[in-house]
C-alpha atoms as a PDB file:
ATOM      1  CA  UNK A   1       0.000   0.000   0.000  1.00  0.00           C
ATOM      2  CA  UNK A   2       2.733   2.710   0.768  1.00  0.00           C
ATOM      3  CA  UNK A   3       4.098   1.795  -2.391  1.00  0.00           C
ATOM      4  CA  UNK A   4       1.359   2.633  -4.265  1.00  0.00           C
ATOM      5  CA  UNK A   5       1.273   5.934  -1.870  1.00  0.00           C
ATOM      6  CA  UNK A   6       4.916   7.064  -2.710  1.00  0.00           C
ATOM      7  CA  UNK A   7       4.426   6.364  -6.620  1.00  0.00           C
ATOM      8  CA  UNK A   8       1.118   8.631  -6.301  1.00  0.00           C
ATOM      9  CA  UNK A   9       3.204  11.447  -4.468  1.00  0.00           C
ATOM     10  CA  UNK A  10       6.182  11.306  -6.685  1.00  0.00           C
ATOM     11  CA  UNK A  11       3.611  11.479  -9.958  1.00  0.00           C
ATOM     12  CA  UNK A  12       2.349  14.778  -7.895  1.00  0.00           C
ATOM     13  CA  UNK A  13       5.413  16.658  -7.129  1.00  0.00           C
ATOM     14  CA  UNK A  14       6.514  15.947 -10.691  1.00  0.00           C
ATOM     15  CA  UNK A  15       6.648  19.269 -11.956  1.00  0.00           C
ATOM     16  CA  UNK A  16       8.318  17.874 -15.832  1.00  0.00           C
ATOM     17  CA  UNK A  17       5.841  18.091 -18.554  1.00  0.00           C
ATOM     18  CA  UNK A  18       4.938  16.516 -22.149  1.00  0.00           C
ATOM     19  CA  UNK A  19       3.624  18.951 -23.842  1.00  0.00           C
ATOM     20  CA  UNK A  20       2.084  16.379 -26.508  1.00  0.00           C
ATOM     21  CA  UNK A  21       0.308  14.742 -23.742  1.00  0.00           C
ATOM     22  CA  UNK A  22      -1.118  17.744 -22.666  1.00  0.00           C
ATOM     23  CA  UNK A  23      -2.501  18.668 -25.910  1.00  0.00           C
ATOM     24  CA  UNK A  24      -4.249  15.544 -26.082  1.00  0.00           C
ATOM     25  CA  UNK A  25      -5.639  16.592 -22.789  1.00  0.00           C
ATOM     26  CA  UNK A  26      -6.850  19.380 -23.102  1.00  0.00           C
ATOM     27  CA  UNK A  27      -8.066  20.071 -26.901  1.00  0.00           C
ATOM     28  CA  UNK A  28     -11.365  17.833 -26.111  1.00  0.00           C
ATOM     29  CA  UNK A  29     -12.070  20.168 -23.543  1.00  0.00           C
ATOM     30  CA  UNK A  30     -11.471  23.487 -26.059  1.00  0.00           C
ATOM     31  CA  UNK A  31     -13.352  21.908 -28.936  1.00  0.00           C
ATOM     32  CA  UNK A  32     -16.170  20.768 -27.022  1.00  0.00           C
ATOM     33  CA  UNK A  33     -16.604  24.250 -25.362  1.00  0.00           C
ATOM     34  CA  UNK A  34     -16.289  26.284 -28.662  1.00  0.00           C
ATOM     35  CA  UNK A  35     -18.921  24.171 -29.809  1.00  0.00           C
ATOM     36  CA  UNK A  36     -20.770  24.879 -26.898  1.00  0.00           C
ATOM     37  CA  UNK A  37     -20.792  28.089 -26.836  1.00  0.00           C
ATOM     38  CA  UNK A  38     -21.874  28.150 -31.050  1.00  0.00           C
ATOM     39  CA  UNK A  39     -24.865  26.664 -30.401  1.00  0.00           C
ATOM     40  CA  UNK A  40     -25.697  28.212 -27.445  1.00  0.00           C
ATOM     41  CA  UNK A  41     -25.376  31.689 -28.839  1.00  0.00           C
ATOM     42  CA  UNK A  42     -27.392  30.674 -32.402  1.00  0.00           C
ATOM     43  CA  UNK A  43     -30.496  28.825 -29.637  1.00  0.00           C
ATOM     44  CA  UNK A  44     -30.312  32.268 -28.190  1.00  0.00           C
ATOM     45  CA  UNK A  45     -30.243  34.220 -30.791  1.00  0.00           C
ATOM     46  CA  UNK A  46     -32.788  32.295 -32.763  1.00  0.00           C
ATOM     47  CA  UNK A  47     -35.335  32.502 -30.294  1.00  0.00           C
ATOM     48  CA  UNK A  48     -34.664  36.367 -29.423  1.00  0.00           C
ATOM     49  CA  UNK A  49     -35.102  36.525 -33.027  1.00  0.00           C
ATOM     50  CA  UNK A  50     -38.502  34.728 -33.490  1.00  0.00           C
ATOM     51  CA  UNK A  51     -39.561  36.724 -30.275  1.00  0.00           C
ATOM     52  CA  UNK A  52     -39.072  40.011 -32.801  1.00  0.00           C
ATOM     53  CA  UNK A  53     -40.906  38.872 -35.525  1.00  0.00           C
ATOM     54  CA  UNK A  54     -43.571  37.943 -33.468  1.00  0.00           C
ATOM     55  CA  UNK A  55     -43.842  41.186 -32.218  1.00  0.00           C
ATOM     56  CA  UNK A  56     -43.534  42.570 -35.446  1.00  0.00           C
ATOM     57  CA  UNK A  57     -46.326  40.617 -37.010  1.00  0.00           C
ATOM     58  CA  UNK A  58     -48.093  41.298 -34.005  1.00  0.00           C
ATOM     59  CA  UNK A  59     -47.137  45.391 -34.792  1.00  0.00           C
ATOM     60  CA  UNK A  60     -48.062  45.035 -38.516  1.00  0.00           C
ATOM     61  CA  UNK A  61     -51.867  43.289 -37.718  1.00  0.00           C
ATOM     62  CA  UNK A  62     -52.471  46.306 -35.223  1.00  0.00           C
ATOM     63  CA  UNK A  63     -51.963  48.669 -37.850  1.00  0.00           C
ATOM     64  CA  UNK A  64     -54.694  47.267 -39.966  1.00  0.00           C
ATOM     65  CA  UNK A  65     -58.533  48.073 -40.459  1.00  0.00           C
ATOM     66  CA  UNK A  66     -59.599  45.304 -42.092  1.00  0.00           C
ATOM     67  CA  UNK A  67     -57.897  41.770 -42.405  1.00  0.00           C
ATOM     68  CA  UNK A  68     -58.414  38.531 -44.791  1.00  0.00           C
ATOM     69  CA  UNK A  69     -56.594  35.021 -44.795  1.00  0.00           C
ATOM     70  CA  UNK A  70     -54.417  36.273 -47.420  1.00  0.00           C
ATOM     71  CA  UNK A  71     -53.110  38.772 -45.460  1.00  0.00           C
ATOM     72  CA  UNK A  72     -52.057  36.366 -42.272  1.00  0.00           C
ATOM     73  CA  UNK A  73     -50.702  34.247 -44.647  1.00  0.00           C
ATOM     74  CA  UNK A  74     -48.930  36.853 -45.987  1.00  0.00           C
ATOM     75  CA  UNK A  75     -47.512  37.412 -42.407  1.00  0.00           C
ATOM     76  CA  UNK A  76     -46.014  33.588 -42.354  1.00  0.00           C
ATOM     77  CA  UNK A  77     -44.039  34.359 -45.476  1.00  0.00           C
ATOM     78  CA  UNK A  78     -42.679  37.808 -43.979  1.00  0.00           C
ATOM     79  CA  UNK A  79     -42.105  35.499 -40.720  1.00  0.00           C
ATOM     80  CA  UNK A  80     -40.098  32.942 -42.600  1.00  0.00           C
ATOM     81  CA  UNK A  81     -37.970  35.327 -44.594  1.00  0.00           C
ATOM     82  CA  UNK A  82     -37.197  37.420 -41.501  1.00  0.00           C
ATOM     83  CA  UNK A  83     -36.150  34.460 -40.022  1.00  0.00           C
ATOM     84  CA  UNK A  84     -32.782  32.144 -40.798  1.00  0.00           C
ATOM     85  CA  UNK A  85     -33.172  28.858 -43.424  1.00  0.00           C
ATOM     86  CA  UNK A  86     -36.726  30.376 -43.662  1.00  0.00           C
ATOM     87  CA  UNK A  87     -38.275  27.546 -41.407  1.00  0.00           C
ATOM     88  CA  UNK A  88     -42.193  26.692 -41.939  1.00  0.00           C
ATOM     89  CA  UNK A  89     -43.632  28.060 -38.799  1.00  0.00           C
ATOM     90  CA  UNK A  90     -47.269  28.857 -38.406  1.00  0.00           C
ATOM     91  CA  UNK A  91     -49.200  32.178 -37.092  1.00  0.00           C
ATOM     92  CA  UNK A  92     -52.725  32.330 -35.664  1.00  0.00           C
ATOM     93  CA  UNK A  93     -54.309  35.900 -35.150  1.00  0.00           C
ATOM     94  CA  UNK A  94     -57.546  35.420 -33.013  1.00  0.00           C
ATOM     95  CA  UNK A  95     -59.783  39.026 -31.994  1.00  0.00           C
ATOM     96  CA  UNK A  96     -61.648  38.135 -28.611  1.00  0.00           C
ATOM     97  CA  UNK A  97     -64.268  40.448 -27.343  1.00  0.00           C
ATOM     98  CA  UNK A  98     -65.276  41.229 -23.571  1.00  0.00           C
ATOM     99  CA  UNK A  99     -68.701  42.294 -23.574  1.00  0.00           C
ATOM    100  CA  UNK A 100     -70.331  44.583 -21.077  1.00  0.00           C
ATOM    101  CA  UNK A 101     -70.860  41.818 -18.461  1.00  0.00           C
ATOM    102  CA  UNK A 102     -67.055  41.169 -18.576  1.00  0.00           C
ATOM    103  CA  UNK A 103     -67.415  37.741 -20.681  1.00  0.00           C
ATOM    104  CA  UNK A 104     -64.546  37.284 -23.093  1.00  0.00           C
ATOM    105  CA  UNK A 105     -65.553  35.572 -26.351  1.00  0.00           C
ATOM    106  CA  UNK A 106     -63.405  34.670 -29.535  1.00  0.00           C
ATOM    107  CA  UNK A 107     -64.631  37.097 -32.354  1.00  0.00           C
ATOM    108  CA  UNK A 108     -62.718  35.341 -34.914  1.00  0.00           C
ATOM    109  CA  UNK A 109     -59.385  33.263 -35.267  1.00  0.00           C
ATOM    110  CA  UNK A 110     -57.415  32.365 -38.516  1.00  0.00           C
ATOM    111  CA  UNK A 111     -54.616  29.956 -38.730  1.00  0.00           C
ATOM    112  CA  UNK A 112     -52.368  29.158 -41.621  1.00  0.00           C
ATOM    113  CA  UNK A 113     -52.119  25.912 -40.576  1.00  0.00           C
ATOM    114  CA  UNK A 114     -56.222  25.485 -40.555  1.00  0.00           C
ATOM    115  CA  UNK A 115     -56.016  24.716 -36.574  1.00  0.00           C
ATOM    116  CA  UNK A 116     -58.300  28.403 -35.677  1.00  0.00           C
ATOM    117  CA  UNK A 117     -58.507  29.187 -31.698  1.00  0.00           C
ATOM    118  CA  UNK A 118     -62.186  27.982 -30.827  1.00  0.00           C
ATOM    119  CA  UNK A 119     -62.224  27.055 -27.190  1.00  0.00           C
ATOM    120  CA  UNK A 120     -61.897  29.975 -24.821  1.00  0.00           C
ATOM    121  CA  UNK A 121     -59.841  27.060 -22.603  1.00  0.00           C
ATOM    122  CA  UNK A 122     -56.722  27.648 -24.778  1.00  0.00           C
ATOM    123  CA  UNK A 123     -56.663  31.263 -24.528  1.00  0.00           C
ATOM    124  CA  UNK A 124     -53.370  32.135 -22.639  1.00  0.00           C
ATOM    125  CA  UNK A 125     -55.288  33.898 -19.891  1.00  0.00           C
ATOM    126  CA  UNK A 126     -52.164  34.580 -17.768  1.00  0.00           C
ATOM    127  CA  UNK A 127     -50.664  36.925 -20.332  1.00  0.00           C
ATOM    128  CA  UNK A 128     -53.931  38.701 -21.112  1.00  0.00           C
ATOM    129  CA  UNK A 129     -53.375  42.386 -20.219  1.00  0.00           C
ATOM    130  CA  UNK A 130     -56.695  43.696 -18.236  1.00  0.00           C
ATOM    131  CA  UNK A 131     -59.302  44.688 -20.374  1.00  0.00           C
ATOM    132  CA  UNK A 132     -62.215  46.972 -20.107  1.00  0.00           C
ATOM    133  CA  UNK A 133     -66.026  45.955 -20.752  1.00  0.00           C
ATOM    134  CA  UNK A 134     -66.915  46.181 -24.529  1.00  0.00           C
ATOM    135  CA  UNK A 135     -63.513  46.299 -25.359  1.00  0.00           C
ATOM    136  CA  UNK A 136     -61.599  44.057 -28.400  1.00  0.00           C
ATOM    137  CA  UNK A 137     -57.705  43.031 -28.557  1.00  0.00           C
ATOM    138  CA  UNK A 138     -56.042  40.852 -30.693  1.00  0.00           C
ATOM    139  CA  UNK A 139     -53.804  37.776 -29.874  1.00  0.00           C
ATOM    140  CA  UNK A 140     -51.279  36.922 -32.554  1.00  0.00           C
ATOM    141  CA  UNK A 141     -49.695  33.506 -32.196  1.00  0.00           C
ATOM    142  CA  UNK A 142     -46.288  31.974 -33.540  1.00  0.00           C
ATOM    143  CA  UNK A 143     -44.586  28.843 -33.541  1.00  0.00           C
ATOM    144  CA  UNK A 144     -41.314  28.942 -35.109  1.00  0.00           C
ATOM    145  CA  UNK A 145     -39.595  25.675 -35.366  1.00  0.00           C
ATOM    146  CA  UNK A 146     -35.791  25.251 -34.120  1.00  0.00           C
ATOM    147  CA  UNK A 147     -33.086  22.586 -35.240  1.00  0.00           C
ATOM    148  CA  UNK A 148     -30.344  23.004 -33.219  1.00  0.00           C
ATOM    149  CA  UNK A 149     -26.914  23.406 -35.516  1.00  0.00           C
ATOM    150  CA  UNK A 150     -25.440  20.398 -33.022  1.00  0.00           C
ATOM    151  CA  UNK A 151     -27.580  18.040 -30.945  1.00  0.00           C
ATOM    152  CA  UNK A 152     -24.254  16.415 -28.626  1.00  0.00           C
ATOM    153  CA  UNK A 153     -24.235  19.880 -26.702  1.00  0.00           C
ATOM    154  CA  UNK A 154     -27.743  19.334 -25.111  1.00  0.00           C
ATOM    155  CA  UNK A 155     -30.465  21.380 -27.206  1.00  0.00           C
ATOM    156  CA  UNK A 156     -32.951  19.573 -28.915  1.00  0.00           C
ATOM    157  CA  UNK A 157     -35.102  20.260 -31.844  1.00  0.00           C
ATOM    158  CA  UNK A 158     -38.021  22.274 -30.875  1.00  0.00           C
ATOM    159  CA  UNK A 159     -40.740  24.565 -31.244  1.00  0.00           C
ATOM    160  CA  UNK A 160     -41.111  28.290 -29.691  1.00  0.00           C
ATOM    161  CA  UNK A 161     -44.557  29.674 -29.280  1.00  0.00           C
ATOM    162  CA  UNK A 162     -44.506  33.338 -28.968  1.00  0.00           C
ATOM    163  CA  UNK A 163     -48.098  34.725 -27.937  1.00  0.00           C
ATOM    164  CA  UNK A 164     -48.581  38.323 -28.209  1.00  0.00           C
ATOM    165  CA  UNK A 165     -51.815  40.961 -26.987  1.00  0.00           C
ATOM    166  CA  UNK A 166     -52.592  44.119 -28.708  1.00  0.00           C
ATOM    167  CA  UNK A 167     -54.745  46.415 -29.581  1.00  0.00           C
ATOM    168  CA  UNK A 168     -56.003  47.727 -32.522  1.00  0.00           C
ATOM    169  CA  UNK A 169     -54.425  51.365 -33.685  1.00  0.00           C
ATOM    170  CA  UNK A 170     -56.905  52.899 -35.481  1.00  0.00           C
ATOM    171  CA  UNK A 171     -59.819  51.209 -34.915  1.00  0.00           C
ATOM    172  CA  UNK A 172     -61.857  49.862 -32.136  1.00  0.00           C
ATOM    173  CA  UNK A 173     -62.166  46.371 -34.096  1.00  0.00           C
ATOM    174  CA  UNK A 174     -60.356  44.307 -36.789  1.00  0.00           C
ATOM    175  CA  UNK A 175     -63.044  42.652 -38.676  1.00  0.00           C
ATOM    176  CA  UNK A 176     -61.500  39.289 -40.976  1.00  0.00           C
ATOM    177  CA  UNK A 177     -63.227  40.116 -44.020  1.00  0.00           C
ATOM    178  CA  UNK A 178     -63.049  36.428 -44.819  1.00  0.00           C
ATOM    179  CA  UNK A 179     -65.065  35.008 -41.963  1.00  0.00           C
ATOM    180  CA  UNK A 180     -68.314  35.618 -40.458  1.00  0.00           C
ATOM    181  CA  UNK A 181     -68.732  35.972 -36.915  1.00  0.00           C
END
């Protein structure tokens, strides 16, 4: 056992080095960090990015007085080419109403991927600003689709959802000239 003990402190106070060895040692370490780091910063940036374009959508319905389908769908192709590799995402715009008696109610919804907001149970109720009685705001929806440029560092493919509130500009309402309420 002291053997063992005395080869262990000699390999410690050892103070000669091989340069080659520690090169071997140590470049792992460097590569696998730098790679890290890559697609860490593009995950981050990528989903800053689709948080913007939400927004911007979001920005660009609130301007409107009128919408059809052609214009949300429109606002997918603006969303892809704003976006890196243009990935197919989808956006659903949704107007919900509060009436006098405080009820909310979906006026309309349109999504380019055909699945429209119906059920008042999957409106994102904790991010709903306050809203007075008789009042209308608009929810624009985005899911933007991320492959990760290396899966070995930890991130997976997914999907952000970006939900965003607003309120028409110029108008009280945003009628979808393409659906009937």
């Amino acid at each position: 056992m002291s053997y063992i003990t005395n080869i262990l402190k000699r390999f410690a106070k050892d103070e000669s080095a091989n340069m080659t060895l520690e090169f071997i040692i140590i470049t792992p370490v460097l590569i696998t960090w730098w790679v890290g780091s890559v697609v860490f910063f593009d995950a981050y940036d990528a989903r800053s990015g689709a948080a913007r374009v939400s927004h911007t959508i979001a920005d660009l319905v609130s301007r409107q007085t009128e919408v059809n389908n052609a214009f949300i769908d429109d606002m997918l192709t603006l969303q892809n080419r704003m976006l890196p590799f243009e990935p197919v995402g989808v956006i659903r715009v949704t107007q919900l109403y509060q009436d006098i008696n405080g009820n909310l109610s979906i006026e309309w919804s349109y999504a380019t991927n055909g699945i429209n907001l119906t059920n008042m149970d999957d409106v994102p109720m904790s991010i709903m600003p306050p809203l007075a009685n008789e009042q209308y705001i608009m929810l624009v929806e985005s899911n933007v689709p991320y492959i990760p440029m290396s899966r070995w560092v930890g991130i997976e493919a997914q999907t952000w959802i970006n939900q965003v509130y607003i309120n028409a500009r110029f108008v009280d309402q945003i009628p979808n000239t393409d659906i009937t309420s």
